[in-house]
Protein backbone atom coordinates (compact mmCIF):
# COMPACT_ATOMS: atom_id res chain seq x y z
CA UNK A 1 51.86 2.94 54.35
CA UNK A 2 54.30 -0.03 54.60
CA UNK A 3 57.41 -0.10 52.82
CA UNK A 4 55.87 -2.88 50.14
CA UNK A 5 52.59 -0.48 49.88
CA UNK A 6 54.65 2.57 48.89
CA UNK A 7 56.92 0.78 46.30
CA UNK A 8 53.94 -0.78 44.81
CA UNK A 9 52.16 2.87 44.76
CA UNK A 10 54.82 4.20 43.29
CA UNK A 11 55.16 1.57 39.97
CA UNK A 12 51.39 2.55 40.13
CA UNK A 13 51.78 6.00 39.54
CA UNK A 14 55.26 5.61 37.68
CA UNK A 15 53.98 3.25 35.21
CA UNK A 16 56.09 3.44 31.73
CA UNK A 17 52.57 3.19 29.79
CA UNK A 18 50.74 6.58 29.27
CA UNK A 19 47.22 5.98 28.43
CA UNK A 20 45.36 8.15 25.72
CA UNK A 21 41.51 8.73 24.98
CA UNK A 22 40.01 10.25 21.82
CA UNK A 23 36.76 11.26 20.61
CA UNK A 24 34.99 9.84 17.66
CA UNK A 25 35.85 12.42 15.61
CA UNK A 26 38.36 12.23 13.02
CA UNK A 27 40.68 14.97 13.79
CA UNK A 28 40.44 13.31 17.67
CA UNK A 29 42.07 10.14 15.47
CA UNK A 30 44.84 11.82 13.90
CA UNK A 31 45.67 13.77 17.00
CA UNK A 32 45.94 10.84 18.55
CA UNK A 33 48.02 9.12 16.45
CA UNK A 34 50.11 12.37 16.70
CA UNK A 35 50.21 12.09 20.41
CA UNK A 36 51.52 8.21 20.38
CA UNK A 37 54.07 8.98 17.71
CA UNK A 38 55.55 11.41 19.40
CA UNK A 39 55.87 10.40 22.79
CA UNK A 40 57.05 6.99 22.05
CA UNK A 41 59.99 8.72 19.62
CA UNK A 42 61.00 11.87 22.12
CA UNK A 43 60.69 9.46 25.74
CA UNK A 44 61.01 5.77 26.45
CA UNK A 45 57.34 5.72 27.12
CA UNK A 46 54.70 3.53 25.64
CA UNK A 47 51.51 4.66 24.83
CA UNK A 48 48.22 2.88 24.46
CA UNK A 49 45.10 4.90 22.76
CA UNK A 50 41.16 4.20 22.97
CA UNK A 51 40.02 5.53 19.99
CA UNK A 52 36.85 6.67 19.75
CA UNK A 53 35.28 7.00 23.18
CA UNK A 54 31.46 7.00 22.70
CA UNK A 55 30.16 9.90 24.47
CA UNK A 56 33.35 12.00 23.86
CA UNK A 57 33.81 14.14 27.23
CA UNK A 58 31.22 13.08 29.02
CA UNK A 59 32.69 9.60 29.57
CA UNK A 60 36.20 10.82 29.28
CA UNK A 61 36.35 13.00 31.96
CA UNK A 62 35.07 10.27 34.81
CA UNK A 63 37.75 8.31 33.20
CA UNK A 64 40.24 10.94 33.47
CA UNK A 65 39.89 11.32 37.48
CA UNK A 66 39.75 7.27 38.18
CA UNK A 67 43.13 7.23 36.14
CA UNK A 68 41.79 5.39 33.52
CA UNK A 69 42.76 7.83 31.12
CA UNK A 70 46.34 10.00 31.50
CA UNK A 71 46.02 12.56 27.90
CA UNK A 72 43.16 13.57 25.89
CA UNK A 73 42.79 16.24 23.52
CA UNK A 74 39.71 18.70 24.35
CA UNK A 75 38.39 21.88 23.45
CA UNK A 76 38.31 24.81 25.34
CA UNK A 77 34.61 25.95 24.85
CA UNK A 78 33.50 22.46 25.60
CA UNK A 79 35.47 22.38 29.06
CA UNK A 80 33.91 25.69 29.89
CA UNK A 81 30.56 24.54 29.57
CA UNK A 82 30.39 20.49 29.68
CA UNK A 83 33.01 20.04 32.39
CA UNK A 84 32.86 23.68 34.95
CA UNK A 85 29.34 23.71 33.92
CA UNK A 86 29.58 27.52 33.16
CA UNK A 87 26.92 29.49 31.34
CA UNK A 88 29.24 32.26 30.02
CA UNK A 89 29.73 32.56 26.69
CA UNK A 90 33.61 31.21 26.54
CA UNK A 91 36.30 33.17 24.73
CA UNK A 92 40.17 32.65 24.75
CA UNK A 93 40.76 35.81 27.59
CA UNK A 94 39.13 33.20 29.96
CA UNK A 95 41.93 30.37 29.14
CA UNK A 96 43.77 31.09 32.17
CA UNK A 97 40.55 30.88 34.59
CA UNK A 98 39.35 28.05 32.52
CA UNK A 99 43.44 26.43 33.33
CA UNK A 100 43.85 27.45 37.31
CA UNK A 101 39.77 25.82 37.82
CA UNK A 102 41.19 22.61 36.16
CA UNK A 103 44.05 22.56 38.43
CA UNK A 104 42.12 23.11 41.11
CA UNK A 105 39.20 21.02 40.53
CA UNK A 106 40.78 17.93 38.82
CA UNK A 107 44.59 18.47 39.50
CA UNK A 108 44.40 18.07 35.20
CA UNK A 109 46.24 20.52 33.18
CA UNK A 110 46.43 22.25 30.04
CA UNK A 111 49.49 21.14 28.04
CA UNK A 112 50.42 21.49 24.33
CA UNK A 113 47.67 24.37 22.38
CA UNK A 114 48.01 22.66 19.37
CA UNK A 115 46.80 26.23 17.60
CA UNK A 116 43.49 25.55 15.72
CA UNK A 117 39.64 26.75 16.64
CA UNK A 118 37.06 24.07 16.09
CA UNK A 119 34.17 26.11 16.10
CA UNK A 120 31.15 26.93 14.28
CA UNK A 121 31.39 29.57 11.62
CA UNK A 122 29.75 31.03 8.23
CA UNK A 123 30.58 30.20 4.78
CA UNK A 124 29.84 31.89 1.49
CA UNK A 125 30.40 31.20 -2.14
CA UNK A 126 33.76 32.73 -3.20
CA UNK A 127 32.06 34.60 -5.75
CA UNK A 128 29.93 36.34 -3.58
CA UNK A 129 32.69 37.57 -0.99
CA UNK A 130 34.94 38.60 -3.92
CA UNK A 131 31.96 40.56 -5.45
CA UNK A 132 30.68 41.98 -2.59
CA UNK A 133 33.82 42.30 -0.64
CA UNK A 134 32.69 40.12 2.49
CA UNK A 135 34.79 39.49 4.76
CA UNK A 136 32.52 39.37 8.43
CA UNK A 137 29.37 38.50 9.59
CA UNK A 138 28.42 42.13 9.62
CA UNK A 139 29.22 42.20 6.24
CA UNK A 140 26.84 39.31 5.24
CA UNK A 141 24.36 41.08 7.07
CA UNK A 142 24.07 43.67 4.15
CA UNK A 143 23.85 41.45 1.23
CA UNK A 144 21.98 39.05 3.42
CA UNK A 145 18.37 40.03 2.42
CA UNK A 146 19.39 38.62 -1.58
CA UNK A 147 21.13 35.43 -0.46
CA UNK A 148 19.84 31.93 0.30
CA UNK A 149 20.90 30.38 3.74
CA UNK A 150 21.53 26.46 3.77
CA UNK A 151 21.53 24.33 6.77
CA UNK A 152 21.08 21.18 8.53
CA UNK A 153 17.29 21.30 10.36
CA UNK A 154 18.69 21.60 14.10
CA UNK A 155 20.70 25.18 12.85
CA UNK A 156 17.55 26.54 12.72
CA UNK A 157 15.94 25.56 15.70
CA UNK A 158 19.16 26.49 17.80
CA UNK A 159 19.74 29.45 19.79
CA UNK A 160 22.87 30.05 18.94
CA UNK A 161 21.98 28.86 14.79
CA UNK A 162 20.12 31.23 12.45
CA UNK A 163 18.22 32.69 15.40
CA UNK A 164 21.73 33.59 17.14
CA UNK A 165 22.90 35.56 13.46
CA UNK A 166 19.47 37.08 13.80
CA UNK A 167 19.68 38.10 17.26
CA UNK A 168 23.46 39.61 16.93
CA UNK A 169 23.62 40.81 13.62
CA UNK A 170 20.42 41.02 12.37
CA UNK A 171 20.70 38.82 9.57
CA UNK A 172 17.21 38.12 7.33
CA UNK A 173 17.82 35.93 4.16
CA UNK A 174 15.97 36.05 0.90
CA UNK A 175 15.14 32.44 1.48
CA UNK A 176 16.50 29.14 3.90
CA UNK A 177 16.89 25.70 2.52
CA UNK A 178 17.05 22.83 5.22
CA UNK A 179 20.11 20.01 3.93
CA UNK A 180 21.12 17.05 5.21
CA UNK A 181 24.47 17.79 6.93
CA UNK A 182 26.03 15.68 4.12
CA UNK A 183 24.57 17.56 1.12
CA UNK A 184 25.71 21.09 2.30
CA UNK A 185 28.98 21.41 0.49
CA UNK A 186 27.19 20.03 -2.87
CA UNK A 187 24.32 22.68 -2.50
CA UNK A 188 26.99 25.16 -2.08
CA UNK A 189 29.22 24.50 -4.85
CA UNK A 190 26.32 24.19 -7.44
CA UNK A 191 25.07 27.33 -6.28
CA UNK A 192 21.68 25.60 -4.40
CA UNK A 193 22.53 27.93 -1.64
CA UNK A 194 24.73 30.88 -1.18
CA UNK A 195 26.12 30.78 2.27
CA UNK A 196 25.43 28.36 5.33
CA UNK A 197 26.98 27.09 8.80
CA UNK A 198 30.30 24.77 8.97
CA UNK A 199 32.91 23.84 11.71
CA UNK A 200 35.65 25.95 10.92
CA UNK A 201 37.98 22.03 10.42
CA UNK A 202 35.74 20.46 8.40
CA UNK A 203 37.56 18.22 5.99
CA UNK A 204 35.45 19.60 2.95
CA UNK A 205 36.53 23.11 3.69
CA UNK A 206 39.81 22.48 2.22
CA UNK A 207 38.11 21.98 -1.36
CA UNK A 208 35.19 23.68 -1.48
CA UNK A 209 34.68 27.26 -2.88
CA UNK A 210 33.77 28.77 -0.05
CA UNK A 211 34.99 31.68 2.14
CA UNK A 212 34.87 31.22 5.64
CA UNK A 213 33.69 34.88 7.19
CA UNK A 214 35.32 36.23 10.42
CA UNK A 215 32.01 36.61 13.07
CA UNK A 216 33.42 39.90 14.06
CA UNK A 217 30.43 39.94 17.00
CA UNK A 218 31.96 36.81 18.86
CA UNK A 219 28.55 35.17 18.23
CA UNK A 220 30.12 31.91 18.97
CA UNK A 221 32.29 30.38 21.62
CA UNK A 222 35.92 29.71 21.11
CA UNK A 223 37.09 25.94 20.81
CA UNK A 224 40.86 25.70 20.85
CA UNK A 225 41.98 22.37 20.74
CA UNK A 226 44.59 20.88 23.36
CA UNK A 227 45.31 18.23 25.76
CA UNK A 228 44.47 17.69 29.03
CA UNK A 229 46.99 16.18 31.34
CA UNK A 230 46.89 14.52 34.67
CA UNK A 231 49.04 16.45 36.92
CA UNK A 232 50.36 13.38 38.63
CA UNK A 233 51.40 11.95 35.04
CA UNK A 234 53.71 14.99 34.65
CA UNK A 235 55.23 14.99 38.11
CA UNK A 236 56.09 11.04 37.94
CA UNK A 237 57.29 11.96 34.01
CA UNK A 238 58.61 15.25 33.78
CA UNK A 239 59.75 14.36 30.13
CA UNK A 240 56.07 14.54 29.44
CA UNK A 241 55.70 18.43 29.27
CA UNK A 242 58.38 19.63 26.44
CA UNK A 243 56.65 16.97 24.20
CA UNK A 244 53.24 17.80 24.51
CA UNK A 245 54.82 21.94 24.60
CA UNK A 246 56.40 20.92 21.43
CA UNK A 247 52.95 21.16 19.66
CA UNK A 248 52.04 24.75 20.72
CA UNK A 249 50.66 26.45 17.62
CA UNK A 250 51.64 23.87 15.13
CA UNK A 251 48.08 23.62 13.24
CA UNK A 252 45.92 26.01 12.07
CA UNK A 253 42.43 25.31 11.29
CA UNK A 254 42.94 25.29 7.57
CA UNK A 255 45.60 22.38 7.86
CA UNK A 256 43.19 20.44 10.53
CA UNK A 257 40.68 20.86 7.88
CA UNK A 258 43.26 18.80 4.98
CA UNK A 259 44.35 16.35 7.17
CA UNK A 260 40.54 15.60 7.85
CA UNK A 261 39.95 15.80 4.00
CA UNK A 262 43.05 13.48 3.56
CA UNK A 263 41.02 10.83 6.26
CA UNK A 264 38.01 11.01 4.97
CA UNK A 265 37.71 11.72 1.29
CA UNK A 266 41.12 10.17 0.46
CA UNK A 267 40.80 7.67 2.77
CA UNK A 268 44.81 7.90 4.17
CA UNK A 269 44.97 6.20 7.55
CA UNK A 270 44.80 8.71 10.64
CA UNK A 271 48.26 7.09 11.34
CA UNK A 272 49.89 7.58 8.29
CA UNK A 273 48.10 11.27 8.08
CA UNK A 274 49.71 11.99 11.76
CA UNK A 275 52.89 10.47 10.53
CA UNK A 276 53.58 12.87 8.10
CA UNK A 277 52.52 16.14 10.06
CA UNK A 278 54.85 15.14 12.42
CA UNK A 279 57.70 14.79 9.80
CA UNK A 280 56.66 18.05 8.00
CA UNK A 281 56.72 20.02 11.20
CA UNK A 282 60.19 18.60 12.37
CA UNK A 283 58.77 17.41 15.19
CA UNK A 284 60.76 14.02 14.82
């Protein structure tokens, strides 16, 4: 490579704009506006996010090996199975496998755990766990046979949905309702239903009166949240890495779940939602 060839692939790969992707999700949107925030007030970077990538991973990742893409925040269950393609059931004592094979694979890396699980979980009515004292899935199991199980129609024609609780814990409900995915946290709260599936962020979870029940048999995968890097973004901007580190274990999924209440019910801007997390956590 010519002198004029290496200077130009150098401004190339030393560019001053870091490019972000989300997923059309809403937490995805006020992570993102986290990410942007942040860089551009800790480094003299400027940073451009596409919000909203249709197809979430599946079009990210491509994007993320042409360069297209420098940061996005994933999930680790997801990465097990929709990028290495592995069948294993994924749980956070594989995080460092799951790290080295995206090194390897992708030269991407792991940086900045921001701390919360989206994953799929249980909920009862508070009532019911305070009475009964239920903390677990294995607890549920016991009452199980006098309670009514909500749920969208695909949770019941999953695997891993009411035949999964079956399967593992042997749970056998009094009666099932299917919902619309929208009505669930209605049903629950007027006491339609007594206990049904949610993602462990949902927005509504930060209202409703529901307990959300520890699944004690690791019925379902783990999905930390955290971003993916291009190695050859951190090399040409080592100023990159404390940032992103900066936002190890900052949100738990109760406070995901507000700030995706304060999006969508309240209707704050993601920017304005990521604005004040960021002040809150003295992050700048």
């Amino acid at each position: 490579m010519g002198i004029g060839g290496w200077a130009m692939y150098c401004r190339h790969v030393k560019t001053d704009v870091i490019h972000i992707a989300t997923k059309p999700m809403t937490e995805q949107l006020i992570l993102g506006n986290v990410l942007k925030e942040l860089i551009e007030k800790k480094t003299d970077l400027t940073v451009e996010v596409t919000e909203g990538v249709g197809g979430g991973t599946s079009n990210i990742q491509p994007a993320m090996l042409s360069g297209q893409f420098d940061i996005y925040p994933e999930y680790t269950g997801t990465a097990w199975s929709a990028v290495l393609k592995r069948t294993d059931a994924y749980d956070e004592s594989l995080f460092n496998e799951l790290s080295q094979a995206y090194k390897e694979e992708y030269n991407f890396e792991w940086v900045g755990m921001y701390g919360f699980n989206n994953t799929y979980g249980i909920g009862v009515r508070n009532e019911i766990a305070q009475a009964y004292g239920v903390k677990t899935y294995s607890d549920l199991a016991r009452i199980a046979p006098s309670l009514t199980l909500g749920g969208e129609y695909d949770f019941f024609g999953r695997e891993d949905g009411y035949a999964g609780l079956q399967r593992v814990y042997g749970m056998s409900f009094k009666a099932t309702k299917d919902m619309d995915i929208g009505l669930k946290y209605t049903a629950i709260s007027r006491g339609e239903v007594d206990a049904m599936p949610i993602f462990t962020t949902d927005g509504q979870l930060s209202i409703a009166p529901i307990t959300v029940l520890q699944d004690d048999k690791h019925l379902y995968p783990s999905y930390m949240a955290g971003n993916v890097v291009r190695s050859e973004v951190l090399i040409a901007h080592p100023e990159l890495r404390p940032v992103l580190e900066s936002l190890n274990h900052t949100i738990t999924d109760q406070e995901m779940a507000k700030m995706n209440y304060a999006v969508e019910t309240e209707h704050q801007l993601p920017a304005d939602v990521a604005h004040k997390f960021l002040v809150e956590r003295n992050l700048i």
